[in-house]
Protein backbone atom coordinates (compact mmCIF):
# COMPACT_ATOMS: atom_id res chain seq x y z
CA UNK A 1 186.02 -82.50 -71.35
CA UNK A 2 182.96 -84.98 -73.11
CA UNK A 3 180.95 -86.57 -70.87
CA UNK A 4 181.54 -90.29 -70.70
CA UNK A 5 178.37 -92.28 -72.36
CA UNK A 6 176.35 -93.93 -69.42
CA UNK A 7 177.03 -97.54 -69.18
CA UNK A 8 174.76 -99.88 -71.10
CA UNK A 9 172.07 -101.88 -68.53
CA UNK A 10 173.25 -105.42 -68.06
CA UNK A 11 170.92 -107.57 -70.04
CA UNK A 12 170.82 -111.36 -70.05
CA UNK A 13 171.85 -114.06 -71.41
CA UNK A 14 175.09 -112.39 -71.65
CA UNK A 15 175.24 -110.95 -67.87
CA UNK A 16 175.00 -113.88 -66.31
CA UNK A 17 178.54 -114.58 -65.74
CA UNK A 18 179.98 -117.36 -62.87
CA UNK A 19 180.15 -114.24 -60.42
CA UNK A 20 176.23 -113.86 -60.55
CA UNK A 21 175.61 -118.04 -60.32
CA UNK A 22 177.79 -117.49 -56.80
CA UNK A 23 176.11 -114.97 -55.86
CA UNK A 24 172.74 -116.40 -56.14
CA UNK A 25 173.70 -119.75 -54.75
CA UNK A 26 175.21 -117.40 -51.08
CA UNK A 27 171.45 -116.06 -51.54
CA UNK A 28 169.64 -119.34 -51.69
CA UNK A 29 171.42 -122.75 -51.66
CA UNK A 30 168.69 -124.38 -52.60
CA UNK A 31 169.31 -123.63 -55.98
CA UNK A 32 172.71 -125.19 -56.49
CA UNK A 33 170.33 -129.26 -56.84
CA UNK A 34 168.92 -127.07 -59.88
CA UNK A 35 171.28 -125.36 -61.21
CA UNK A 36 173.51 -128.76 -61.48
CA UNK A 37 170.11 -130.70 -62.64
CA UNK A 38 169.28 -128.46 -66.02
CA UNK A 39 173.35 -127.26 -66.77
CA UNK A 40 173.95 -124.68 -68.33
CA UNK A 41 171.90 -120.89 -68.81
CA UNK A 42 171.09 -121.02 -72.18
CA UNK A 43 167.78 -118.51 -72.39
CA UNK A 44 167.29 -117.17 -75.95
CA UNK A 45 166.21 -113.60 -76.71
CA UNK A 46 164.33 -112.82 -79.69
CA UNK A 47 165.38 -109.22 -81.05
CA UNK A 48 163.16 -106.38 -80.68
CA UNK A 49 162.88 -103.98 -83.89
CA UNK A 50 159.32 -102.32 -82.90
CA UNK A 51 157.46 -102.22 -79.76
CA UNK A 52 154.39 -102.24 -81.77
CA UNK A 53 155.52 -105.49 -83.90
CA UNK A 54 156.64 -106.94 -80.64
CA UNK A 55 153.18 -106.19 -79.06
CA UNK A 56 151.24 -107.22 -81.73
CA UNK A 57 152.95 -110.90 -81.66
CA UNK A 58 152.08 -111.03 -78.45
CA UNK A 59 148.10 -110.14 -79.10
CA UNK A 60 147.86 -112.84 -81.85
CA UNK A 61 149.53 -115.48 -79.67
CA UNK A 62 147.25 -115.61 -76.61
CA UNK A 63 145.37 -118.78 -75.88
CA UNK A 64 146.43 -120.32 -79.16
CA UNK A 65 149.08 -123.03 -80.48
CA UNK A 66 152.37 -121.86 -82.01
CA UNK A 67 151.48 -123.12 -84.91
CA UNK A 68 148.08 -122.02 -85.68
CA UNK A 69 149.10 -118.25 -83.83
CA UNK A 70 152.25 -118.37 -86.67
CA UNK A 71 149.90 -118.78 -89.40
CA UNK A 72 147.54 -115.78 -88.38
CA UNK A 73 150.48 -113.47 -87.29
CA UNK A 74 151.33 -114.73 -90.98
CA UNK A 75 148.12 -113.75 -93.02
CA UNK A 76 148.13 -110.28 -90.73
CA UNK A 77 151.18 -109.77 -91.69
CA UNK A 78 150.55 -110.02 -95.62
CA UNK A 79 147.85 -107.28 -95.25
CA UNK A 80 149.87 -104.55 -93.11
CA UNK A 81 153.00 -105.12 -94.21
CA UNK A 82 156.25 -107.36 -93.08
CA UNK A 83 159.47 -105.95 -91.09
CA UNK A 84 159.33 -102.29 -91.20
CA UNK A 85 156.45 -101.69 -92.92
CA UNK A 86 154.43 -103.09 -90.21
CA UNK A 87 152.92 -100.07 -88.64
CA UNK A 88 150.44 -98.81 -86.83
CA UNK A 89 149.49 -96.42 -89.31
CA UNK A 90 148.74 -99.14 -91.97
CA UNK A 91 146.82 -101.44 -89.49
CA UNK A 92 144.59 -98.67 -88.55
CA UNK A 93 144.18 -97.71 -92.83
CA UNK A 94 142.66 -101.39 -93.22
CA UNK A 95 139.10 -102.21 -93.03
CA UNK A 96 138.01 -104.26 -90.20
CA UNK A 97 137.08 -107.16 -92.29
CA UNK A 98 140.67 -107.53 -93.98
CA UNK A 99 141.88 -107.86 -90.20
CA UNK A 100 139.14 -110.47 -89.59
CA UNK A 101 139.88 -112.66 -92.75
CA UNK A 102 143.61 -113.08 -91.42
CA UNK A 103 141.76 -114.72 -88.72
CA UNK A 104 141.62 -112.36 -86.02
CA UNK A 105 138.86 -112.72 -83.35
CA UNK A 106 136.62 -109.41 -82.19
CA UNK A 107 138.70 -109.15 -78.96
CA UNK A 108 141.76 -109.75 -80.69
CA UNK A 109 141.18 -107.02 -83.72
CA UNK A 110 139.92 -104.19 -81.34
CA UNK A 111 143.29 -104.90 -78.79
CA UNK A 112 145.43 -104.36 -81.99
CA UNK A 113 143.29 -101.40 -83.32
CA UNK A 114 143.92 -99.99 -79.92
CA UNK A 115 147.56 -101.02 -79.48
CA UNK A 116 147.79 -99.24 -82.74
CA UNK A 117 146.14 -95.72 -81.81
CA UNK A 118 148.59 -95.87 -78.30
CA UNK A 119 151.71 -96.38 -80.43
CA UNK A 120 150.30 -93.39 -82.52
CA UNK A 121 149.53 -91.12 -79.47
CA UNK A 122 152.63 -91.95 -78.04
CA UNK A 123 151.16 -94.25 -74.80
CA UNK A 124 153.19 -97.39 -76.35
CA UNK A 125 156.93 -95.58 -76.19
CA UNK A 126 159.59 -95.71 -79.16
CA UNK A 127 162.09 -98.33 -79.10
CA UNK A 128 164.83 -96.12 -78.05
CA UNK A 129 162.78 -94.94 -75.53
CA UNK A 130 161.80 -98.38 -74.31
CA UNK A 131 165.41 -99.22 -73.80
CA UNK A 132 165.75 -96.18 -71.13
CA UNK A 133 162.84 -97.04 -68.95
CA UNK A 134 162.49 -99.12 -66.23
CA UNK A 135 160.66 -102.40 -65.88
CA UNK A 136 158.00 -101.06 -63.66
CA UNK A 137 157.71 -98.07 -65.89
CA UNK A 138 157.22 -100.39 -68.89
CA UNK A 139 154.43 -102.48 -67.30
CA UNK A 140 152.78 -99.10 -65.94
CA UNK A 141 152.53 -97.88 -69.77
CA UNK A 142 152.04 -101.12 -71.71
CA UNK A 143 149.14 -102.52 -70.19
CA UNK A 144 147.51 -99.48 -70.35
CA UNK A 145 146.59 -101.13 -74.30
CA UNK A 146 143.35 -103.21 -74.10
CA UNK A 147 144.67 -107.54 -74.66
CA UNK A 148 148.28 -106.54 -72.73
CA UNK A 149 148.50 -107.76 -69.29
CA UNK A 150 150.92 -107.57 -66.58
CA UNK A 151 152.42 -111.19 -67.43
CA UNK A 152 152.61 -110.30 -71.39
CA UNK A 153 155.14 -107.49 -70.60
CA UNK A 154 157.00 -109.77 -68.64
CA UNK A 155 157.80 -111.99 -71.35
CA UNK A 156 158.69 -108.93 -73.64
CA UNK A 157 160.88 -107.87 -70.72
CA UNK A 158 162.57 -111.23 -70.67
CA UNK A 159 162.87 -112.37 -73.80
CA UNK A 160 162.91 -109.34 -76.19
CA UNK A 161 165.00 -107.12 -73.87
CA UNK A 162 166.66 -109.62 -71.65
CA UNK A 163 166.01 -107.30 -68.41
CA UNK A 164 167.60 -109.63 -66.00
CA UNK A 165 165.06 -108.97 -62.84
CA UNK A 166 161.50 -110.14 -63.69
CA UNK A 167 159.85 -112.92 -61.38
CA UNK A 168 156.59 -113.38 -63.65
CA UNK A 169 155.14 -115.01 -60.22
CA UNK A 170 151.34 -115.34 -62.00
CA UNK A 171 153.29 -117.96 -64.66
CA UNK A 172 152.33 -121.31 -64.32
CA UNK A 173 155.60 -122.56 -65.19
CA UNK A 174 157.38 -120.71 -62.48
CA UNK A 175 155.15 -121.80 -59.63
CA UNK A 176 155.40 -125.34 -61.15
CA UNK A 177 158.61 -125.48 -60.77
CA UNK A 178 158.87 -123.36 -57.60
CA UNK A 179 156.58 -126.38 -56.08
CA UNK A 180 159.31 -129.21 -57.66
CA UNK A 181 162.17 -127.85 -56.39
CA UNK A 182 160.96 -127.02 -53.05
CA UNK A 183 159.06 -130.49 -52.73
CA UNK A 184 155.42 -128.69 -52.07
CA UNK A 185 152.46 -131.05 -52.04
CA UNK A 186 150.70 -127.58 -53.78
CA UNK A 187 151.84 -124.46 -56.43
CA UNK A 188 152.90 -121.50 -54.11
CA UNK A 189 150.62 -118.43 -53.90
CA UNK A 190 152.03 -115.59 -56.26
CA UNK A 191 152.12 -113.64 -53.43
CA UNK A 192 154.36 -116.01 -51.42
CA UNK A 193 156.47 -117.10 -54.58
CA UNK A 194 156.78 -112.57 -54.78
CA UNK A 195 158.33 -112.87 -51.26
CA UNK A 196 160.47 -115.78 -51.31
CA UNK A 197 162.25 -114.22 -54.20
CA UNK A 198 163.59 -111.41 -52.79
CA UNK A 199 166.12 -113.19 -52.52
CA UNK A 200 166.93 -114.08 -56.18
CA UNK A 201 167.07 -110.04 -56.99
CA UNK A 202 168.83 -108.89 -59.12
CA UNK A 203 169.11 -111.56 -61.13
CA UNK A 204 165.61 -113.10 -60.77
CA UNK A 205 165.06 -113.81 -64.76
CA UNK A 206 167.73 -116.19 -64.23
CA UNK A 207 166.17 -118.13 -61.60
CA UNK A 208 162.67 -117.85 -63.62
CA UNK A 209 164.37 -119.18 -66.54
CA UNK A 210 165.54 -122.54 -64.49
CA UNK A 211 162.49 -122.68 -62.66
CA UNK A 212 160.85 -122.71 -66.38
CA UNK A 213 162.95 -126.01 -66.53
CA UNK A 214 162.04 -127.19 -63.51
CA UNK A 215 158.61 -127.57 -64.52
CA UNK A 216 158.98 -130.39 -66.69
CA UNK A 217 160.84 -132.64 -64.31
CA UNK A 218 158.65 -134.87 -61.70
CA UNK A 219 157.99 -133.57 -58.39
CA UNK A 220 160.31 -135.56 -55.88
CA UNK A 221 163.02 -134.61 -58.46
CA UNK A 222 165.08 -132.71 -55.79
CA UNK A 223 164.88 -133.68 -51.65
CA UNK A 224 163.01 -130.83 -49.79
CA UNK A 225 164.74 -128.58 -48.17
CA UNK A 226 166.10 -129.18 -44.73
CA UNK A 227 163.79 -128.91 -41.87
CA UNK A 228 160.32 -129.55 -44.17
């Protein structure tokens, strides 16, 4: 008799049904002033066709403006190709200079040269591949590329794969609104946001995605807590 194909992981937005909002409101009560204050979970998730592409975005975008990041993903784009013909192989085939006159910076070209030479040696893994493996084991191999941090494959984790456990506790946003909702004078610790979450897994996306929210509304939005 076949084997039955192994269930496909649970990714968000569309696991977050009303039996995981009860469950994290039995794990922290506190939430239910928040979850009432912003509605409805409506987190987007871009598709992922290449880790490389996905990576790359990600390089270009760092410390700048949407806008002025769109317009040099743009330009790089013209020179190595669009869609599927962005590859590694034709980024490393270009001349340094071509790179640099779609206005990437020296930091930025060498992280993409070396993202590049990882996705050719095998370091970045293939999509299909990238689907299988865990979160930690994601972060473990992608920041192993120079320019990819800890908190950028958080975001791919969330928002390109829609892993539904990630706490990106070094995210502004999510201690910002960590501190309104809990009525803190100061932004939690990341190592103190870490802990207090616990209590959010498995579904602690979710409650980063609200917390991202959060952070635009005043402090003294929600009461403390009881007994602060």
């Amino acid at each position: 008799m076949p084997r039955a194909p192994a269930p496909s992981p649970s990714v968000l937005p569309e696991a977050y049904t009303p039996a995981v909002r009860r469950s994290l409101l039995r794990a922290d009560p506190t939430l239910a002033p928040l979850f009432k204050t912003v509605g409805p979970f409506r987190m987007e998730r871009s598709p992922l066709h290449s880790p490389f592409e996905a990576l790359a975005h990600s390089i270009v975008y760092q410390q700048l403006h949407g806008r002025a990041a769109a317009t040099i993903f743009g330009r790089v784009c013209e020179r190595v190709g669009k869609g599927r013909a962005f590859t590694p192989e034709k980024l490393l085939a270009l001349p340094d200079a071509t790179l640099r006159e779609a206005g990437l910076s020296a930091n930025k070209l060498l992280a993409m040269q070396d993202l590049a030479r990882k996705t050719v040696d095998g370091t970045v893994p293939s999509l299909a591949r990238v689907r299988r493996m865990s979160d930690a084991d994601l972060i473990e191999h992608l920041t192993r590329v120079r320019g990819i941090g800890q908190w950028t494959v958080e975001m791919l984790l969330i928002f390109r794969l829609g892993r539904p456990d990630i706490l990106p506790v070094d995210d502004y946003g999510v201690r910002k609104g960590f501190m309104v909702i809990q009525g803190l004078k100061d932004m939690p610790k990341p190592k103190a946001l870490l802990a207090y979450g616990e209590r959010w897994r498995p579904y602690r996306t979710v409650v980063s995605w609200y917390l991202w929210r959060a952070a635009d509304l005043p402090v003294g939005t929600f009461a403390p807590p009881p007994g602060d």
